[in-house]
Protein backbone atom coordinates (compact mmCIF):
# COMPACT_ATOMS: atom_id res chain seq x y z
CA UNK A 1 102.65 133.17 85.81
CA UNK A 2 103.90 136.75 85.03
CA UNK A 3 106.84 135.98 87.25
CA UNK A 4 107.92 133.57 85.17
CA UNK A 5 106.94 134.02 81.51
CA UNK A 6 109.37 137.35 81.09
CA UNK A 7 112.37 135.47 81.32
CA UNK A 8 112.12 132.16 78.84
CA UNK A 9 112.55 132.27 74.94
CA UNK A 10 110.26 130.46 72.38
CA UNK A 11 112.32 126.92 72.65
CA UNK A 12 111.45 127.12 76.42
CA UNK A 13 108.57 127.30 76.24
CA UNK A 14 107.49 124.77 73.93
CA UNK A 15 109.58 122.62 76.32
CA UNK A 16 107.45 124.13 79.36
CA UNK A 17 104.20 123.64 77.04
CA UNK A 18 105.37 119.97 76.43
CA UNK A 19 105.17 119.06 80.13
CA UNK A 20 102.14 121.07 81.04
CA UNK A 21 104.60 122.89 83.64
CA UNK A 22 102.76 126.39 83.74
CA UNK A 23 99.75 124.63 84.94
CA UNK A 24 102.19 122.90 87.72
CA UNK A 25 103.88 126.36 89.09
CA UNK A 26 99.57 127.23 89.70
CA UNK A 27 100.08 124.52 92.28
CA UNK A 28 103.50 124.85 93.52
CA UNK A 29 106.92 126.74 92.18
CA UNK A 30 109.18 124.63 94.57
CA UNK A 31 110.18 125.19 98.25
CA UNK A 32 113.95 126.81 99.13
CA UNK A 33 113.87 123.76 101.89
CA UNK A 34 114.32 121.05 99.10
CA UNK A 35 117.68 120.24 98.82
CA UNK A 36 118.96 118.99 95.45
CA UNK A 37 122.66 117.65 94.85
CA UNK A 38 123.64 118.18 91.32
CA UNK A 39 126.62 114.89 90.86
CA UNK A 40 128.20 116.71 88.30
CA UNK A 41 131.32 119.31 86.92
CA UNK A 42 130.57 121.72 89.92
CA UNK A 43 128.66 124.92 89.51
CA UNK A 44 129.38 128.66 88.69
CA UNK A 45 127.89 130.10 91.99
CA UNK A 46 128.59 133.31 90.23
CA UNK A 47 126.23 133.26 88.12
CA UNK A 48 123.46 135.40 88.53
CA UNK A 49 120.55 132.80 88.41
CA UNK A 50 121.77 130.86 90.84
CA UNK A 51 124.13 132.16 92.90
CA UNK A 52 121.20 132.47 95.45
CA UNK A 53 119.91 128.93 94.86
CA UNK A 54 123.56 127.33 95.87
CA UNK A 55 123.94 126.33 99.14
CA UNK A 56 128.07 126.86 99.50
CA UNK A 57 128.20 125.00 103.03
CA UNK A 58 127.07 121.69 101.81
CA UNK A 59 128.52 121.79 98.48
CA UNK A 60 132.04 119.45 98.33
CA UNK A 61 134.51 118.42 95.35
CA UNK A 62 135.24 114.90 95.05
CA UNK A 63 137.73 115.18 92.74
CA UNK A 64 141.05 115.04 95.00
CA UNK A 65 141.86 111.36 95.54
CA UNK A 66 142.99 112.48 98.87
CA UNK A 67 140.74 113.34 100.14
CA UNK A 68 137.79 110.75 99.19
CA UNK A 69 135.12 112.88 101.78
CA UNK A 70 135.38 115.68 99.61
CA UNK A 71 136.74 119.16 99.98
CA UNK A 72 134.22 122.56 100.87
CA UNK A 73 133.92 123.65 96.81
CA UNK A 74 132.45 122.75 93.54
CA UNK A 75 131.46 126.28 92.96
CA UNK A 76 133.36 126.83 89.53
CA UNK A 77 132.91 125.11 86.56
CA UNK A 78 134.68 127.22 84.16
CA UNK A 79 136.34 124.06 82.24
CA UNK A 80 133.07 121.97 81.38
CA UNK A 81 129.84 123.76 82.33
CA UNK A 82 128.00 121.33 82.10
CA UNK A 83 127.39 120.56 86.08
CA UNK A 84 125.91 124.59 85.63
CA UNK A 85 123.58 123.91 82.25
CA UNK A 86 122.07 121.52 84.54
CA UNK A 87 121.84 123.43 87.19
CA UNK A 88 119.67 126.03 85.59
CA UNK A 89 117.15 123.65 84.30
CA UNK A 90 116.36 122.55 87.85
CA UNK A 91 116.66 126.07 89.56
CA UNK A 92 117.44 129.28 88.01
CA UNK A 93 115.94 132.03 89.41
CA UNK A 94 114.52 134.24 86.92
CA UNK A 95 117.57 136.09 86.05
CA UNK A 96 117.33 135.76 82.31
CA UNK A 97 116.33 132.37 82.10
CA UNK A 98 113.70 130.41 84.68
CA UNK A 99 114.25 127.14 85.64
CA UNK A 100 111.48 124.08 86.96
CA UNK A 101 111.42 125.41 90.61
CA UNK A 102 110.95 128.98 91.48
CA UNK A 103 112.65 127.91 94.60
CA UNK A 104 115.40 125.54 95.43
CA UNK A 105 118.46 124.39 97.48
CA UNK A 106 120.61 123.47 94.96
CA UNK A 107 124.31 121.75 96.45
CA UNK A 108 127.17 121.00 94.31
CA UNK A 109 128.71 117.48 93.90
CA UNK A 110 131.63 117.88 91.70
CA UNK A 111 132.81 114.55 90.57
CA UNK A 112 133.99 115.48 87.15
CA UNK A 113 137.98 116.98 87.37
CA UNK A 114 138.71 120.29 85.95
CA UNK A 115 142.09 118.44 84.30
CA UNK A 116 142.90 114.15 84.03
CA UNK A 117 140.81 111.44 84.41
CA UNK A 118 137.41 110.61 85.66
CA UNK A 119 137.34 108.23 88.21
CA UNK A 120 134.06 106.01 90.14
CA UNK A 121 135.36 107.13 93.21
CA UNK A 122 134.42 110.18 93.04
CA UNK A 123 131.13 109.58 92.35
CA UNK A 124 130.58 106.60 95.20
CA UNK A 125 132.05 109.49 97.61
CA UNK A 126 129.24 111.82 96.26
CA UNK A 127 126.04 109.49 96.80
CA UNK A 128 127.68 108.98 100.67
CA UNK A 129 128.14 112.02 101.15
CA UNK A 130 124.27 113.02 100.21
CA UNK A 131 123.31 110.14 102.32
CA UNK A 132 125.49 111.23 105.28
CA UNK A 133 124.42 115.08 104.82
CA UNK A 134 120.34 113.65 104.17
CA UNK A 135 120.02 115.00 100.79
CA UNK A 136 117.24 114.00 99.57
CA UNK A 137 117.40 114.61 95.40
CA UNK A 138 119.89 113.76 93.16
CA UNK A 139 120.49 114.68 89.63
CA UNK A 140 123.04 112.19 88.51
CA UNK A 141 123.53 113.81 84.47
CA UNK A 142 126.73 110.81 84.47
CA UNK A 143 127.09 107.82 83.59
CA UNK A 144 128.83 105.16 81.21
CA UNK A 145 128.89 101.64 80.35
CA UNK A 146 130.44 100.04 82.89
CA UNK A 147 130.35 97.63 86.70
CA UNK A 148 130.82 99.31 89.63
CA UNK A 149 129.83 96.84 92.37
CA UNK A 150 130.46 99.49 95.14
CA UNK A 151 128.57 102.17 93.70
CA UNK A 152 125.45 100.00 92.72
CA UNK A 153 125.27 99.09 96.67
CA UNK A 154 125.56 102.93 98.00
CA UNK A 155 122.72 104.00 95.73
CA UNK A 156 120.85 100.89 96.90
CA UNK A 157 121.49 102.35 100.35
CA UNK A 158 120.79 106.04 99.66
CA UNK A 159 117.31 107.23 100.91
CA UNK A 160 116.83 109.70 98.46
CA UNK A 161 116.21 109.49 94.93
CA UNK A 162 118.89 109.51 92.16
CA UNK A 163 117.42 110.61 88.81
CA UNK A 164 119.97 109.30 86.30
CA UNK A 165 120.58 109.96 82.41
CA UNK A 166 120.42 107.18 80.76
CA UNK A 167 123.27 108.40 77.88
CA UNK A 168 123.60 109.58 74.69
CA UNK A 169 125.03 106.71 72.25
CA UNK A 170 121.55 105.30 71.28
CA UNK A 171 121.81 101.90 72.70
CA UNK A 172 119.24 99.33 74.44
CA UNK A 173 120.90 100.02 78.13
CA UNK A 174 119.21 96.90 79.13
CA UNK A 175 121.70 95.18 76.65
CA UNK A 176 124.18 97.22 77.28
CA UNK A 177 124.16 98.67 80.55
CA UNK A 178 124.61 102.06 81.31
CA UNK A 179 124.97 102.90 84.85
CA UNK A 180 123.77 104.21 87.04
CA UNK A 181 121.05 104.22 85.04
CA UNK A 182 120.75 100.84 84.52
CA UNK A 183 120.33 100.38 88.14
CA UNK A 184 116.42 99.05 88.72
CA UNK A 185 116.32 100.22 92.88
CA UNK A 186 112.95 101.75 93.84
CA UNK A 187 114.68 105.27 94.14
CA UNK A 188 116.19 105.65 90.84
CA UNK A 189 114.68 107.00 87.92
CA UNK A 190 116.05 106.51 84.41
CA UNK A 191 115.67 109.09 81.74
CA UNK A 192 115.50 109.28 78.50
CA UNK A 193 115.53 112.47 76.07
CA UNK A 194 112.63 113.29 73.11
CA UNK A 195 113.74 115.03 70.18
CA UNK A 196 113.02 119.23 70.02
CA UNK A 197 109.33 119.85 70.03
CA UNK A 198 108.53 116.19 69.41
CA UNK A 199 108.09 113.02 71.74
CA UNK A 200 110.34 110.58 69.49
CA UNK A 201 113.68 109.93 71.30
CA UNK A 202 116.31 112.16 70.72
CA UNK A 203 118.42 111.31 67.46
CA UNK A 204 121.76 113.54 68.14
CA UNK A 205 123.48 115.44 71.50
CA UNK A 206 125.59 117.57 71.37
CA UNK A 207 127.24 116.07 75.15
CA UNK A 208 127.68 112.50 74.27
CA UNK A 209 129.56 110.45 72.11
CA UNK A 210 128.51 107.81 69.31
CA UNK A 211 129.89 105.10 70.50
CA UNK A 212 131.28 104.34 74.06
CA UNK A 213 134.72 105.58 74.90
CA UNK A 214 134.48 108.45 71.95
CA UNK A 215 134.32 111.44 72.36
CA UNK A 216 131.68 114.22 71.06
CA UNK A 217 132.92 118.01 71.72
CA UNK A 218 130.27 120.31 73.95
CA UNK A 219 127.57 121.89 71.50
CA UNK A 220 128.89 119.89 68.77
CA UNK A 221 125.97 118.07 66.38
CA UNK A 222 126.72 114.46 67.10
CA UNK A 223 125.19 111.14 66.22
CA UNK A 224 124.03 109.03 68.60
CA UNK A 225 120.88 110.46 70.10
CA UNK A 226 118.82 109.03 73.68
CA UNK A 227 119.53 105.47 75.18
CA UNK A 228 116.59 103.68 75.62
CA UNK A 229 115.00 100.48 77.10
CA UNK A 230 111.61 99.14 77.97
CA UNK A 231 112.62 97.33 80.75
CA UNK A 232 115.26 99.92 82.27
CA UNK A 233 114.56 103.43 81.13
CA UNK A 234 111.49 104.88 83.02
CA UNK A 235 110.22 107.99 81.13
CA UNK A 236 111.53 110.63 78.75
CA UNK A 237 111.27 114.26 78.68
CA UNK A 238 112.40 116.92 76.69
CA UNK A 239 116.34 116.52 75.87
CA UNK A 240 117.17 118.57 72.27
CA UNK A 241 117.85 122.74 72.29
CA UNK A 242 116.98 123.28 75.82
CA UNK A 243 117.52 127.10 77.19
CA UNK A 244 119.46 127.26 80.68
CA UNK A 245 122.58 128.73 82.13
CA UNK A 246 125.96 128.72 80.97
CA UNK A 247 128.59 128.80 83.48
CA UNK A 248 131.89 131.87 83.13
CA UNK A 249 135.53 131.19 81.63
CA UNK A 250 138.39 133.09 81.47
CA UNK A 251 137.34 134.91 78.50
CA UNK A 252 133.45 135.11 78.79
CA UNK A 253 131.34 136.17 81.59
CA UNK A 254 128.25 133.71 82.96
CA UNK A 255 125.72 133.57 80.31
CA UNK A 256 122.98 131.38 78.86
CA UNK A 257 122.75 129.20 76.29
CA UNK A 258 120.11 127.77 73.92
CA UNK A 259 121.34 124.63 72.02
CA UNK A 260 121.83 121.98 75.12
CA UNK A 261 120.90 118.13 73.73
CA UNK A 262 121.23 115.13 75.57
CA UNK A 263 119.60 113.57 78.38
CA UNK A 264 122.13 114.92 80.79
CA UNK A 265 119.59 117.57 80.13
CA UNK A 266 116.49 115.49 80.17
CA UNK A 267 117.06 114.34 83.48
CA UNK A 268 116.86 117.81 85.57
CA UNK A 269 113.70 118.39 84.07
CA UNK A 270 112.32 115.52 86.23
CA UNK A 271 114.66 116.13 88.99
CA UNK A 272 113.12 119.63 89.11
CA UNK A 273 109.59 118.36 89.13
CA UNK A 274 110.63 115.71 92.10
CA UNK A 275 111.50 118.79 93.72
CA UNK A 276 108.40 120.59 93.28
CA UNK A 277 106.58 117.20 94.32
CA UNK A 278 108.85 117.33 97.67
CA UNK A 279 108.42 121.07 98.37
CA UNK A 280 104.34 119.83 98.47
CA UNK A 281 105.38 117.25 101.09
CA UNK A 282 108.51 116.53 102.90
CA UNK A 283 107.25 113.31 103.65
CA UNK A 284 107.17 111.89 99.97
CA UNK A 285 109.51 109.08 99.93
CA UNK A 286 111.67 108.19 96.87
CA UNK A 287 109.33 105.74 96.14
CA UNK A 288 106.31 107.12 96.07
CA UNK A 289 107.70 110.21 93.97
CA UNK A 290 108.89 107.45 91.48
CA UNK A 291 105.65 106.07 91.36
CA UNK A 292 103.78 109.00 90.92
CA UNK A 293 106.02 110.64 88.38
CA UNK A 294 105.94 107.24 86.19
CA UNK A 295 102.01 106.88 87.08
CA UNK A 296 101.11 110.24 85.53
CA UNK A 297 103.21 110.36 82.31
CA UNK A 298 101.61 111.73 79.13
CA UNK A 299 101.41 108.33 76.81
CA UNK A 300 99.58 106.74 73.98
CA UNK A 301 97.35 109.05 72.28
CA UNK A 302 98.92 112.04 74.21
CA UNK A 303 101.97 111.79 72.49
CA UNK A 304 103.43 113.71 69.39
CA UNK A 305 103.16 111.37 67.27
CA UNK A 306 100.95 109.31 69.17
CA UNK A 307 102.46 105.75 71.27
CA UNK A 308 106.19 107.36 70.00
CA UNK A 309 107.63 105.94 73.20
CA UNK A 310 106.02 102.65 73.62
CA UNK A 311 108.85 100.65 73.18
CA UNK A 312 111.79 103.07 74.26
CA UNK A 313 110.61 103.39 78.70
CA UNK A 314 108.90 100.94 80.99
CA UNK A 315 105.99 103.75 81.10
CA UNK A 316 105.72 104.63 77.70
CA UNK A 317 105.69 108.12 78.17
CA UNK A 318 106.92 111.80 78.88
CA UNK A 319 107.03 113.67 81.90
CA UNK A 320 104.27 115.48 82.87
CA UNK A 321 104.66 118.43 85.28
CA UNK A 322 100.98 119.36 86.16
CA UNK A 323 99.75 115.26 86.42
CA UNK A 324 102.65 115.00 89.10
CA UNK A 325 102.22 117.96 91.04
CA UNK A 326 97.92 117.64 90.84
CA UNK A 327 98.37 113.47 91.82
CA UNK A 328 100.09 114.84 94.74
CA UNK A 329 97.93 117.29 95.83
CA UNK A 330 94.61 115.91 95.38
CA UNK A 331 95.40 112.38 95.87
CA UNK A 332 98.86 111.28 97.79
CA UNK A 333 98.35 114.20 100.15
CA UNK A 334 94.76 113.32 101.39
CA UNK A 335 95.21 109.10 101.45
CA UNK A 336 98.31 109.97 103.76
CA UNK A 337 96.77 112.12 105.97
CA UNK A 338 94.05 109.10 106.21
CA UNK A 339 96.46 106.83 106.85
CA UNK A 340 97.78 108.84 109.66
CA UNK A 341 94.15 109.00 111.00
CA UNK A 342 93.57 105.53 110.87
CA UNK A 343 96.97 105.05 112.78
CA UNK A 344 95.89 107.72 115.27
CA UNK A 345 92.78 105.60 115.80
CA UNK A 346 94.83 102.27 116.41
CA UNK A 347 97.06 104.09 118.78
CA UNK A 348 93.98 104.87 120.58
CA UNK A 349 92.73 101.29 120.56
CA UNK A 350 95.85 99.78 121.68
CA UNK A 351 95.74 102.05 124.65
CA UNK A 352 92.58 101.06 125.65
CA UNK A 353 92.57 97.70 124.87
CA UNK A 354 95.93 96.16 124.50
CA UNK A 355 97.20 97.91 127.37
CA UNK A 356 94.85 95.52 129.88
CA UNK A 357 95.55 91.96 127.33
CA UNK A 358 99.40 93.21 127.62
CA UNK A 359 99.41 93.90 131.45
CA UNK A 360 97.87 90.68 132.24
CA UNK A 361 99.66 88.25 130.08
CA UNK A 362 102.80 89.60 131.32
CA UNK A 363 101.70 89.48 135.02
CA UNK A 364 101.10 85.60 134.09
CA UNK A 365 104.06 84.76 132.82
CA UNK A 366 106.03 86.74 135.68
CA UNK A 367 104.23 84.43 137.96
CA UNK A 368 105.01 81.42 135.82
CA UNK A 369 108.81 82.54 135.56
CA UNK A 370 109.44 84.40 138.94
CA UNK A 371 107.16 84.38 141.71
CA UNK A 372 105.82 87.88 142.90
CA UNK A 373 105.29 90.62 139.98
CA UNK A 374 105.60 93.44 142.27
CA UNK A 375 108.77 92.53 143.67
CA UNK A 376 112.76 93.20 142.82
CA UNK A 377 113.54 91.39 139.67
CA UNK A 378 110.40 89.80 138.68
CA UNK A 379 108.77 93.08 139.08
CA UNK A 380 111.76 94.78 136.68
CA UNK A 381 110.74 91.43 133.85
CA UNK A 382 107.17 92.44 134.32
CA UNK A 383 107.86 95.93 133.10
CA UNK A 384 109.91 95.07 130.96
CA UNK A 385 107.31 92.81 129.43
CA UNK A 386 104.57 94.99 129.38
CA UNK A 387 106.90 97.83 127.60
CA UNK A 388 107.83 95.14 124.62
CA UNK A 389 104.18 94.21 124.55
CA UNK A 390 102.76 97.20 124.00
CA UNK A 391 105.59 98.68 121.70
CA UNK A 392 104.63 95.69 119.31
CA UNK A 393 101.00 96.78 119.48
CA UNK A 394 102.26 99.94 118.54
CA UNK A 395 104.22 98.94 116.10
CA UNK A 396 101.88 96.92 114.30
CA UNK A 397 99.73 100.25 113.68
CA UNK A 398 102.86 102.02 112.67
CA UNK A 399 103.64 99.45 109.91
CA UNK A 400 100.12 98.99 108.76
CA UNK A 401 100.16 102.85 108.17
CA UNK A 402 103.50 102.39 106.52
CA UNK A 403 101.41 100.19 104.22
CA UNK A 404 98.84 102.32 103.75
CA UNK A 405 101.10 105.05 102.54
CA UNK A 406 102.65 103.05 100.36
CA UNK A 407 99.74 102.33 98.08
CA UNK A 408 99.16 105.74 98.57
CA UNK A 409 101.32 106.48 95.18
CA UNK A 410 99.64 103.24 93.53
């Protein structure tokens, strides 16, 4: 871990300690071929750790109304910087502070204006755009209490998964929803944030507000502290003093800070270790890297102090790097690769044996229907027959292995 342990300062690495996330990085530090979109203020891609994790092709700004497919950009985030704090937690490269993944793709989705108003738009255009462009991460560090019809039906549709803060103002966002965290889909996580060195829920941010539609100032100390719910937050993980980058202005150069609270902060933490569960597998679906991530959750006993977060999350716990990362290795890994044997094996069967039962059913039914099998049209129905009959054999095998890797994350 030499590479690694240089570069972070002591509040760092308790957070790193509280996840088990050194023992993670001996299994995987993350994959440059996992894309992540940060949905957020843009990023500085001139900062230093991680101007080389930024890819600037992909990365749009949503924030022109006129153009509601975004615009090539979100590379500067000199007004906010908060779409760059987050940034580092998931990916920064070394270069005076280390984030989760050694190696990323990380693509900017600016949907929060330099100047004026946020607006939902901009964030439904994001989540189609990562659909359209098949990114398969999100870090969505936004969020408020509010409907949005239209953007509750394009994260139902995105194939990816959207790991969401679930906001600063300490409410029950199952009373009062908070979305998109709010959102119970199979490929959205909720998070919450735990206090500093501690696995209570967060009692102050310093990027929130206290009560919705206020206003708390960046780095200020502000009441509030971690939404929560037991029936729509999933997990927690470290949200209070975290180290990571801090983007340039027109006065100060790209830096780093130590003092970021709030789950907007939480959240890459386990959109970093989704992305270290993908760079294992590029077959992990949302799902299953839901499942495993709220499966292997430190909880109960584990806890400082112990059952803290029993009634704040569905799991009643706090991410756990290492559990994630070994779950995939040693367990999802292996029961997929048997489920592709045992579809290999049906495959096999169906070609011996279904092949025959399919040829002669449909040879008695072209008789029954047509006349002659081998001749002009009845002999095209025949084929065509045969080819849906044995496609359906197929497919059976194909959707009982579906099954099987399902449970695979159970």
């Amino acid at each position: 871990m030499t590479h690694a342990t240089s570069y972070y300062d002591i509040f760092q690495k308790i957070h790193f300690d509280q996840i088990s996330l050194e023992q993670a990085w001996n299994i995987t530090t993350g994959s440059s071929t996992v894309m992540v979109g940060v949905v957020d203020s843009g990023i500085d891609a001139t900062h230093p750790a991680l101007s080389n994790r930024i890819n600037t092709s992909l990365s749009r700004d949503f924030t022109n109304p006129y153009y509601p497919k975004g615009i090539a950009g979100g590379l500067t985030d000199q007004v906010r910087g908060h779409g760059t704090a987050v940034a580092g937690v998931i990916g920064a490269n070394g270069t005076g502070v280390i984030g989760i993944n050694w190696n990323v793709t990380l693509i900017s989705l600016k949907v929060f204006p330099d100047s004026g108003s946020n607006d939902w738009s901009y964030v439904r255009n994001a989540v189609d755009y990562a659909t359209s462009a098949a990114i398969p991460i999100l870090n969505m560090s936004v969020g408020g209490f509010n409907t949005d019809p239209v953007l509750e039906q394009y994260i139902k549709n995105y194939p990816g998964l959207a790991v969401c803060a679930s906001g600063n103002e300490g409410e029950n966002i199952g009373v009062y929803s908070f979305i998109p965290a709010a959102y119970n889909f199979s490929n959205v996580i909720a998070v919450g944030g735990t206090k500093y060195n501690s696995d209570s829920p967060a009692d102050v941010s310093d990027w929130g507000a206290p009560a919705p539609g206020s206003y708390c100032p960046p780095l200020a100390s502000c009441p509030g502290g971690s939404n929560f719910g037991d029936t729509t937050v999933d997990l927690f993980a470290p949200g209070t003093w975290i180290t990571t980058t801090k983007a340039s202005s027109n006065v100060n150069p790209p830096g780093y800070v130590t003092g970021a609270s709030g789950t907007s902060f939480a959240t890459p933490f386990v959109t970093g270790v989704a992305a270290l569960m993908k760079s294992q597998s590029s077959y992990l679906s949302a799902y299953s890297i839901k499942k495993i991530i709220n499966k292997t959750v430190d909880k109960g006993s584990n806890l400082t102090p112990p059952n803290s977060l029993a009634a704040y999350c569905k799991t009643g716990g706090r991410l756990n790097a290492n559990a994630a990362v070994t779950f995939t290795a040693s367990s999802w890994i292996p029961c997929r690769n048997g489920c592709l044997w045992q579809e290999q094996m049906c495959n096999a069967n169906v070609s011996t044996n279904a092949g025959p039962l399919c040829s002669n059913e449909c040879y008695n039914m072209a008789v029954i229907s047509c006349g002659d099998p081998s001749d002009g049209l009845c002999l095209t129905w025949y084929q065509s027959c045969l080819s849906y009959c044995m496609t359906q054999a197929y497919n059976q095998c194909k959707n009982q292995s579906s099954s099987c890797v399902s449970a695979c994350s159970n």
